[in-house]
Protein backbone atom coordinates (compact mmCIF):
# COMPACT_ATOMS: atom_id res chain seq x y z
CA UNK A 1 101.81 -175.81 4.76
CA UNK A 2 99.79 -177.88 6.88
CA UNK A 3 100.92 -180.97 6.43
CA UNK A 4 104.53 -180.41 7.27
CA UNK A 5 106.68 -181.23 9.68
CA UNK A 6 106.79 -178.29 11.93
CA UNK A 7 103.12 -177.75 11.56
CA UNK A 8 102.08 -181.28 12.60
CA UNK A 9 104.63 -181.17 15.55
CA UNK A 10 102.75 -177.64 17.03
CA UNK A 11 99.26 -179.08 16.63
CA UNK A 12 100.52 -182.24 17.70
CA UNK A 13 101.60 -180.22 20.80
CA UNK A 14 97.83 -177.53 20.76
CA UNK A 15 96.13 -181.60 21.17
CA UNK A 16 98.06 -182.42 24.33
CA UNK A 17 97.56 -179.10 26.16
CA UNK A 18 93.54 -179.54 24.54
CA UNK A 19 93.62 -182.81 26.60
CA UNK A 20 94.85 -181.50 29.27
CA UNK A 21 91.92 -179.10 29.50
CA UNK A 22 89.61 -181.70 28.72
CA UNK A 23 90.69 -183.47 32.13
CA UNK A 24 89.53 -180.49 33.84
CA UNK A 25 87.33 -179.22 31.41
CA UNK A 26 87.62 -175.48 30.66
CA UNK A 27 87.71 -174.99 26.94
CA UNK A 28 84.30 -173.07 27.18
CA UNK A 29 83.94 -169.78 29.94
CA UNK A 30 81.03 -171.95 31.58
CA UNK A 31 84.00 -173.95 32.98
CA UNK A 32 82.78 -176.63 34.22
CA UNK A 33 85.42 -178.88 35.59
CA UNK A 34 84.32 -182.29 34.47
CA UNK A 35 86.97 -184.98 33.60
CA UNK A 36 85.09 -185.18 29.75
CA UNK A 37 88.76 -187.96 29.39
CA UNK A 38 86.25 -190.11 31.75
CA UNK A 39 82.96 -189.41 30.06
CA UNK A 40 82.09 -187.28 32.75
CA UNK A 41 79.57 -184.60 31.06
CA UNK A 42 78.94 -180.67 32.37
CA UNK A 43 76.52 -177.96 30.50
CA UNK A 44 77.50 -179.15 26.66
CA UNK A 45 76.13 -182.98 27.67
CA UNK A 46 79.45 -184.13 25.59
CA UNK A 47 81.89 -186.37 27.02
CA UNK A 48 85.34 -187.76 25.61
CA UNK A 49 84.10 -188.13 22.14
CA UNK A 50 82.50 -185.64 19.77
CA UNK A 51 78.95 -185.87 18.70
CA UNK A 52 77.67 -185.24 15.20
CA UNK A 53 74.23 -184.64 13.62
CA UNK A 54 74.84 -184.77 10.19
CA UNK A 55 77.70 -183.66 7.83
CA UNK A 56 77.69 -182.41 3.88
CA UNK A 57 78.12 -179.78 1.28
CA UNK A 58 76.28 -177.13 2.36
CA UNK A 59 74.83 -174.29 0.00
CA UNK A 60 72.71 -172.18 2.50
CA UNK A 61 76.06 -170.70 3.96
CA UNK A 62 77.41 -167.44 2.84
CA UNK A 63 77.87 -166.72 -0.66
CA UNK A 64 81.88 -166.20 -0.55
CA UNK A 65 82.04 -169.56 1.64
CA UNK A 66 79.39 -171.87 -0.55
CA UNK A 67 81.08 -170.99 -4.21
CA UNK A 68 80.16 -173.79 -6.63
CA UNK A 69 80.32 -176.70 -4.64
CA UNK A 70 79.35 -175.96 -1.51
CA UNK A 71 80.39 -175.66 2.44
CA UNK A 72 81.72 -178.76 3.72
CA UNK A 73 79.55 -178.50 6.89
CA UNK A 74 79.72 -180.64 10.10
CA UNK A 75 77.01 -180.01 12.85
CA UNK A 76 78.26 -180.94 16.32
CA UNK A 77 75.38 -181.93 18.30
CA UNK A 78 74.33 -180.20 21.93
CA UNK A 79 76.30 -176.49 22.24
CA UNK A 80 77.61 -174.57 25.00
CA UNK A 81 74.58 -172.17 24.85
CA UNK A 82 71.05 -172.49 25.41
CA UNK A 83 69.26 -170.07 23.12
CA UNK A 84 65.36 -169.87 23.77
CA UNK A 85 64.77 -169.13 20.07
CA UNK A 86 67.30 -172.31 18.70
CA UNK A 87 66.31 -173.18 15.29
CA UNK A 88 68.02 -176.44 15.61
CA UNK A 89 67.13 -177.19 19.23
CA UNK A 90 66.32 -180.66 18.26
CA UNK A 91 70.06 -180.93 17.65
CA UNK A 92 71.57 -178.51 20.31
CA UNK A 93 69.36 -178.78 22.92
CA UNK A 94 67.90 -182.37 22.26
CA UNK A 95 71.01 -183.99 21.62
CA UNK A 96 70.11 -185.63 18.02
CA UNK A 97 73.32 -187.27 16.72
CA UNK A 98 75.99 -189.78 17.00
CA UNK A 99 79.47 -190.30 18.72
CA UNK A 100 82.80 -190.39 16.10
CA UNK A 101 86.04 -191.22 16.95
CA UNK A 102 88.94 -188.99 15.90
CA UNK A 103 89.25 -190.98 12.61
CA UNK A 104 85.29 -191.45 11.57
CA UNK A 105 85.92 -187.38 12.00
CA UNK A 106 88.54 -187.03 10.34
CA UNK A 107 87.42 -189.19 7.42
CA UNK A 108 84.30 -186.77 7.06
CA UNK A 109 86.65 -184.17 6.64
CA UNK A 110 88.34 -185.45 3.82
CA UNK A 111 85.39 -186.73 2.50
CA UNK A 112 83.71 -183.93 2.26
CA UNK A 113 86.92 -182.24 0.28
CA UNK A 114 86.85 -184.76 -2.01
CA UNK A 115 83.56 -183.98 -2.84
CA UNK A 116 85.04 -180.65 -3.68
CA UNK A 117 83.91 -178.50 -0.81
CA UNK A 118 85.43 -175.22 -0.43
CA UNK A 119 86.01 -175.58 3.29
CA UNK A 120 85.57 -177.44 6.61
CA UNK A 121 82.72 -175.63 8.18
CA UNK A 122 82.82 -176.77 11.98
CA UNK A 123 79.17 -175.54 13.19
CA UNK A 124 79.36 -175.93 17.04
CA UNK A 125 82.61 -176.44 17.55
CA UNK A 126 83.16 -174.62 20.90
CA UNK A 127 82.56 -177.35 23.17
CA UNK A 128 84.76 -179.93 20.78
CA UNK A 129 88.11 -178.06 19.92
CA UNK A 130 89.74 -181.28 21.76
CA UNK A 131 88.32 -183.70 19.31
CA UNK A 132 88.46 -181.62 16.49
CA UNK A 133 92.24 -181.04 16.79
CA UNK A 134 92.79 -184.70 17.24
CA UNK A 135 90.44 -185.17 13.96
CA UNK A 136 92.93 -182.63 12.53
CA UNK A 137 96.21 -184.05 12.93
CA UNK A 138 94.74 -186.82 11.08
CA UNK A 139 93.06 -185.56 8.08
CA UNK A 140 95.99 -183.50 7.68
CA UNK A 141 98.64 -185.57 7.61
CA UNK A 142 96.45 -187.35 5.17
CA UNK A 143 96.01 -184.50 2.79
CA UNK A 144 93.71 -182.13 4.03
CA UNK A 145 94.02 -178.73 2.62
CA UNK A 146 91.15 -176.76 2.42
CA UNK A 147 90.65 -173.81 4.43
CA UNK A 148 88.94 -174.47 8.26
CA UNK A 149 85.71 -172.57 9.22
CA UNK A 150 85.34 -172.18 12.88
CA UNK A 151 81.66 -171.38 13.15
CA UNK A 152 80.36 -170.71 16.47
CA UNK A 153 78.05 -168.77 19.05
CA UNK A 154 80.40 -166.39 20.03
CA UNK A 155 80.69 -167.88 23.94
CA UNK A 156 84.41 -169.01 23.47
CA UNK A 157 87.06 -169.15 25.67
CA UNK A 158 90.21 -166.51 24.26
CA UNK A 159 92.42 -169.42 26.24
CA UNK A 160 91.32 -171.86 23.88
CA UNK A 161 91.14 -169.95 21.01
CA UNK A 162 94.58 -169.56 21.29
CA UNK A 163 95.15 -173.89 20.50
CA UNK A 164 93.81 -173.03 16.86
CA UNK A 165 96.21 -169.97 16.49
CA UNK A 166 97.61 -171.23 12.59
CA UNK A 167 94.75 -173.88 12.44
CA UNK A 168 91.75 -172.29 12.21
CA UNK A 169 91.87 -170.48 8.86
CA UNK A 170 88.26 -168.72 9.02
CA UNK A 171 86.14 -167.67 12.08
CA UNK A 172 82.60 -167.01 11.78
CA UNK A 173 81.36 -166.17 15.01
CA UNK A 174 77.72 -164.68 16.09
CA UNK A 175 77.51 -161.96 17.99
CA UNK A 176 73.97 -162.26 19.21
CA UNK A 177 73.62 -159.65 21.78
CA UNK A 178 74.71 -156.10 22.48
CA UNK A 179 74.47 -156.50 26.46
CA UNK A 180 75.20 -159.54 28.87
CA UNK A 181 71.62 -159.35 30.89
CA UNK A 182 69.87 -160.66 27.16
CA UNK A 183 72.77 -163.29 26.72
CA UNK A 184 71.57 -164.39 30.17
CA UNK A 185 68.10 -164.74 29.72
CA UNK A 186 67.25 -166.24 26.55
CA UNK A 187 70.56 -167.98 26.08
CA UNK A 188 71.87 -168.97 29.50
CA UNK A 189 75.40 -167.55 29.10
CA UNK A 190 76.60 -165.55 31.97
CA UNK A 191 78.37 -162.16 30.87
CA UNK A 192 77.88 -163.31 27.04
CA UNK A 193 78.66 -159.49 25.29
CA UNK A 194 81.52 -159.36 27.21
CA UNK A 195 82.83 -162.95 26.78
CA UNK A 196 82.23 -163.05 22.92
CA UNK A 197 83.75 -159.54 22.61
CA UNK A 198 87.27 -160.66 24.26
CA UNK A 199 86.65 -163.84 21.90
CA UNK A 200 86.14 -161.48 18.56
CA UNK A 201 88.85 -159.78 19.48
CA UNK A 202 90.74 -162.77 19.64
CA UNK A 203 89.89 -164.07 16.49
CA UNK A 204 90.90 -161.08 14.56
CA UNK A 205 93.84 -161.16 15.86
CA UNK A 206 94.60 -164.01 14.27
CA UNK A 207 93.10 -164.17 10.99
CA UNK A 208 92.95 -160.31 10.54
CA UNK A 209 89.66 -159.12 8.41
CA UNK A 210 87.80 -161.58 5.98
CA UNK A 211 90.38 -162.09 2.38
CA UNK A 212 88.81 -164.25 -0.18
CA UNK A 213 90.47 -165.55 -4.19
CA UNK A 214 89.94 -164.41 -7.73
CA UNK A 215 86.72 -166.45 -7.52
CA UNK A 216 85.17 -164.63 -4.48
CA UNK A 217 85.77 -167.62 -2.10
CA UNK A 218 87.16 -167.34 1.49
CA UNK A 219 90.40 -168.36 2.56
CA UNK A 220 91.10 -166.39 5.57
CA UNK A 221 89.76 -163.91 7.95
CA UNK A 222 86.96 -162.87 10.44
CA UNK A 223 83.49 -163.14 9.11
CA UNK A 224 80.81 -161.73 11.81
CA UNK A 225 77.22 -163.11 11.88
CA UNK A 226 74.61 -161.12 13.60
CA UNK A 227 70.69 -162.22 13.82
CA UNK A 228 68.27 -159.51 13.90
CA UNK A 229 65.49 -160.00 16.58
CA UNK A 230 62.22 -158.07 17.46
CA UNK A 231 62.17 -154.98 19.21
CA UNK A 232 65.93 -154.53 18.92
CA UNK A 233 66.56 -157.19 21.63
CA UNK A 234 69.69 -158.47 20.05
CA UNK A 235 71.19 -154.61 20.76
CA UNK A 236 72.25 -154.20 17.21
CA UNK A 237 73.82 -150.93 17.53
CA UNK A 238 76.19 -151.74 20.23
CA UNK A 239 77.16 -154.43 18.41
CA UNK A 240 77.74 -152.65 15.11
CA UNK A 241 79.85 -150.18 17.51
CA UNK A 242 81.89 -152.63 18.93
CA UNK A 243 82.62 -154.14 15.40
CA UNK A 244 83.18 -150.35 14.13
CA UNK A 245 85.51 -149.04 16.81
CA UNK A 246 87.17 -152.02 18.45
CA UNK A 247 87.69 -154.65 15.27
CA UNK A 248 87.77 -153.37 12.51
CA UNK A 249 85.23 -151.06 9.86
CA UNK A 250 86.37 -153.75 6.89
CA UNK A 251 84.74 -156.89 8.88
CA UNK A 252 82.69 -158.43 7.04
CA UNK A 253 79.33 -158.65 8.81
CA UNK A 254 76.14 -161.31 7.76
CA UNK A 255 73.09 -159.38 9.08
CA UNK A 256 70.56 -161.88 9.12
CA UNK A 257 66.78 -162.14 8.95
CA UNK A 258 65.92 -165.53 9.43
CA UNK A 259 64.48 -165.48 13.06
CA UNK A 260 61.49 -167.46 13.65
CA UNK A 261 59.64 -168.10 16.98
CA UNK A 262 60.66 -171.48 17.82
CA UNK A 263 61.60 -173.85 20.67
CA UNK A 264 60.60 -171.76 23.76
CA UNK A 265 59.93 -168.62 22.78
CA UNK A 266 56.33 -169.05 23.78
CA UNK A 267 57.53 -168.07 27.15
CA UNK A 268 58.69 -164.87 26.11
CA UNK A 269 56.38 -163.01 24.75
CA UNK A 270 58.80 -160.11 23.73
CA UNK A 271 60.18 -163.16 20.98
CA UNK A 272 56.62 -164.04 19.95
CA UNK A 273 56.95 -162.54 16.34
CA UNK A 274 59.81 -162.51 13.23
CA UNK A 275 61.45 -158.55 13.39
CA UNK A 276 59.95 -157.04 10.22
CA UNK A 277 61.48 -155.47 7.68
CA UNK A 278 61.75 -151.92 9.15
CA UNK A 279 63.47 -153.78 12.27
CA UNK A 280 65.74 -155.30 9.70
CA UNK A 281 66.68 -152.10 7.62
CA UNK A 282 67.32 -150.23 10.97
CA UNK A 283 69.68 -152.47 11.90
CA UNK A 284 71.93 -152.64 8.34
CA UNK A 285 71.58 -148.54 8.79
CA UNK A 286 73.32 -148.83 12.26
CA UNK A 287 76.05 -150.89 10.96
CA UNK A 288 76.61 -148.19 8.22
CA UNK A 289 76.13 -144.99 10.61
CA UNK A 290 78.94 -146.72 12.01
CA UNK A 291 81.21 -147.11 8.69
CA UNK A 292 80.89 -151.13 8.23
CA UNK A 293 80.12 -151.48 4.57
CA UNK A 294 81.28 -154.99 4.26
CA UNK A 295 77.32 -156.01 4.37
CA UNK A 296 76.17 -159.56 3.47
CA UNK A 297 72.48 -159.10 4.26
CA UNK A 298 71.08 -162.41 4.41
């Protein structure tokens, strides 16, 4: 239980050594040695506190996290990546939002179970696993007990991942691209297929593959999001072989088809259209040639 004892000791301990990094800041590979304790701001613009956009039930999320009442989602504003194509640039990029304390975020938490949310879905997180421990200890010694979603880019630090070892109930992590040189150039993360792979990895480890309730709702597990761009520039089949041979052929893997050209993708011309729907069904065939049949296609 998460609201015992022991439980509240350990994560009482993940927050210190979570501090600790924060002094020095590495929780993210960009590692960028800021004191963020002092304010003091590197690539994620985010200093001692976290920053939020919005928060609420969410029901555009996957089907076996929304349920009947929702995804309790809370969008952390700026991000450790810089994707050229960011549908909510005006948020990650822009910095739209407002600082919380610890207890304003830990209030939204149990607010948002109260409203009967399914889950805390962190969007963003990477950059705030500091604050959203400390938000933790709180809500849960107050009564939190719904499952936590760690949603996130996929540019995480195994290190860190390791503070939310028994916390983090759920990961839901993109996997964006099947080769570091694309990660580089339209998202800004140095080595990102080989960083988010170790991360993946990581995660599974953990939480093993995706396990959900009689009703079809998560409670624990890896669930894999993967966005389908034109011209196969998100390397779909690497990723789908990765997933296949190295995770696990029961992960449970969102391939999406919501890209849009937005934000800068003027600048690139090779992102100047939506992939089309033969792009699409090409890339849910690779994921089967390679025996994942856990398919949300969304």
């Amino acid at each position: 239980m998460k609201q015992d004892k022991e439980f509240l000791k350990k994560l009482s301990e993940r927050l210190e050594m979570a501090l600790e990094i924060l002094s020095n800041c590495e929780l993210c590979p960009r590692k960028c040695h800021v004191n963020r304790l002092k304010d003091e701001k590197g690539f994620c613009k985010t200093g001692r506190n976290a920053i939020l956009s919005s928060y609420g039930s969410h029901f555009g999320e996957e089907k076996v996290l929304v349920g009947r009442f929702g995804s309790g989602t809370i969008f952390f504003t700026h991000c450790n990546m810089s994707c050229v194509f960011c549908q909510n640039y005006d948020i990650s990029q822009l910095g739209k939002g407002n600082e919380v304390s610890a207890q304003e975020l830990a209030d939204i938490m149990l607010e948002l179970q109260r409203m009967g949310c399914h889950n805390i879905n962190l969007v963003s997180p990477t950059h705030c696993v500091a604050q959203i421990l400390e938000a933790l200890l709180i809500a849960f010694e107050e009564g939190l007990k719904v499952p936590i979603v760690y949603n996130t880019g996929g540019y995480d630090s195994v290190d860190t991942l390791k503070l939310l070892d028994g916390i983090v109930d759920i990961y839901m992590p993109d996997i964006k691209y099947g080769d570091d040189e694309r990660g580089m150039r339209y998202s800004s993360a140095p080595n990102y297929f080989s960083v988010a792979k170790s991360a993946v990895k990581e995660m599974h480890r953990q939480v093993g593959d995706l396990k959900t309730d009689d009703s079809g709702i998560a409670v624990k597990g890896l669930l894999v999001r993967h966005l389908v761009l034109p011209n196969d520039l998100a390397g779909t089949e690497k990723v789908m072989e990765f997933l296949a041979t190295e995770i696990s052929t029961e992960t449970f893997v969102n391939i999406m088809d919501q890209y849009r050209p937005l934000y800068k993708t003027k600048q690139y011309p090779e992102l100047s259209r939506p992939a089309n729907r033969a792009e699409f069904q090409r890339a849910v065939e690779m994921a089967r040639k390679h025996g994942i049949h856990r398919i949300c296609e969304k």
